[in-house]
Protein backbone atom coordinates (compact mmCIF):
# COMPACT_ATOMS: atom_id res chain seq x y z
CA UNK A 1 129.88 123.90 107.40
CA UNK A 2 133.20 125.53 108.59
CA UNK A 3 133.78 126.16 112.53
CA UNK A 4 135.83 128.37 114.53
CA UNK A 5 136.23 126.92 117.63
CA UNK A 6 136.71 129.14 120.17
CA UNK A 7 138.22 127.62 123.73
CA UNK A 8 138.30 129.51 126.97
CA UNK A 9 141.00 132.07 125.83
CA UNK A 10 142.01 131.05 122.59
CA UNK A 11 140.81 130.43 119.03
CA UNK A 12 141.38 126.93 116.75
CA UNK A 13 141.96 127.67 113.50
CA UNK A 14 142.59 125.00 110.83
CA UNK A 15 142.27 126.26 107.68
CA UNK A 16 142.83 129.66 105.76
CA UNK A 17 143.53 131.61 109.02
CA UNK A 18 146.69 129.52 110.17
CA UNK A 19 148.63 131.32 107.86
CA UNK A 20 149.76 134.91 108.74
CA UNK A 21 149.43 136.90 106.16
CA UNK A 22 145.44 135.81 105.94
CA UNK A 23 145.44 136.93 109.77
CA UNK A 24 147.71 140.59 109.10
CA UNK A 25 144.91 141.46 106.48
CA UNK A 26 141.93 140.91 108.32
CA UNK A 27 143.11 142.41 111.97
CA UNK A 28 146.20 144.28 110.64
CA UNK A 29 148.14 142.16 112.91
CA UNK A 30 148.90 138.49 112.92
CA UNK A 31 148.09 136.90 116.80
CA UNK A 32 150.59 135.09 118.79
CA UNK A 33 149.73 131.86 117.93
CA UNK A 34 151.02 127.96 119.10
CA UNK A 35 150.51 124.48 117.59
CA UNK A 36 147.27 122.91 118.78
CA UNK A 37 145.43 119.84 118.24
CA UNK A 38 141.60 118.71 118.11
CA UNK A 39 140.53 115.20 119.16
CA UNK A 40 137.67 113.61 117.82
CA UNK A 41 136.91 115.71 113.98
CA UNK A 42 138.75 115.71 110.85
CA UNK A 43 139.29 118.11 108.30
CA UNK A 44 137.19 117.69 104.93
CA UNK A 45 137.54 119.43 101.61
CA UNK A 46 134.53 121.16 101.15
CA UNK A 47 132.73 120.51 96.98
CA UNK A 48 133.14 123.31 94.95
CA UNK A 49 135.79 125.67 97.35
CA UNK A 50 139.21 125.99 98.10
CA UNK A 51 138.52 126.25 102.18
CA UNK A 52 138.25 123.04 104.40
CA UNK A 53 135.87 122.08 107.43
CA UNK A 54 135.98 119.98 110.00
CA UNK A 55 133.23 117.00 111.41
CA UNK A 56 133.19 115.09 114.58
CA UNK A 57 134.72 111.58 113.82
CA UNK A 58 136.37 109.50 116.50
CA UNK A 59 139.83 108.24 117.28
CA UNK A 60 140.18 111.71 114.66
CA UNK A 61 142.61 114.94 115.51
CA UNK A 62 142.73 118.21 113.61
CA UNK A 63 145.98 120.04 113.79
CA UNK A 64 145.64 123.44 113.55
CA UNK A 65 146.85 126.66 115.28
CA UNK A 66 145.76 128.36 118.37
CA UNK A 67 145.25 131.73 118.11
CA UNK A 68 145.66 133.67 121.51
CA UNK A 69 144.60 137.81 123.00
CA UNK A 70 141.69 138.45 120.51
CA UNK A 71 139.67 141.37 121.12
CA UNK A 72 135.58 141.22 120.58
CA UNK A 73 136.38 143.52 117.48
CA UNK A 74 138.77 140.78 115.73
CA UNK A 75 136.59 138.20 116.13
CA UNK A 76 133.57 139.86 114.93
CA UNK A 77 136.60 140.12 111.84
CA UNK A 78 136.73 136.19 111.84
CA UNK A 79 133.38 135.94 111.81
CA UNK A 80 132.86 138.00 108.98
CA UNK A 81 135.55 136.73 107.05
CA UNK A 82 134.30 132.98 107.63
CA UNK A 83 130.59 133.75 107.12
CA UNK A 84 127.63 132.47 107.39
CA UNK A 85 128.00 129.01 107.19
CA UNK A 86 130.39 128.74 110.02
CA UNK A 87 129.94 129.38 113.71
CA UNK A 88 132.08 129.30 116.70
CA UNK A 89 131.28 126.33 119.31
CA UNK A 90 133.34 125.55 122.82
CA UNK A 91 135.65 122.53 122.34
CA UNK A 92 138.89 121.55 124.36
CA UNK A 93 141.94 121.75 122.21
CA UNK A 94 145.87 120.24 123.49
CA UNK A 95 148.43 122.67 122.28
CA UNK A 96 151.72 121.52 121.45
């Protein structure tokens, strides 16, 4: 299952939506954004698609992007584009 991990005032992303031009087509804009890191889950292919996810694993960090000033209409955007199979959950992320 993928997850967008949304932190106090910013959004993890690790996967399709760290690069821009994924971003500029879904909000029509591509969010500030700075280097961040997850503790404790790794990234996994996922069988049969091009898109990773992420687990809970210790002594494990994700590096990924946080994405910063998202309205409630973009990520309703995010959350369409991701699906069904991913959800948003509250997680502390370091950014670099």
């Amino acid at each position: 299952m993928g997850v967008l991990v949304l932190t106090v005032d910013r959004l993890f992303v690790y996967g399709t939506l760290m690069a821009p031009l994924t971003c500029r087509g879904l909000l029509g804009r591509a969010p500030y954004c700075e280097p961040a890191e997850l503790d404790g889950h790794e990234r996994r292919a996922v069988r049969h698609t091009t898109y990773p996810a992420i687990v809970a694993k210790d002594g494990a960090t994700v590096r990924g992007l946080a994405l910063q000033e998202l309205s409630e209409a973009e990520l309703y955007a995010l959350d369409e584009y991701e699906g069904d199979e991913c959800e948003r959950i509250p997680v502390t992320i370091r950014v670099r």
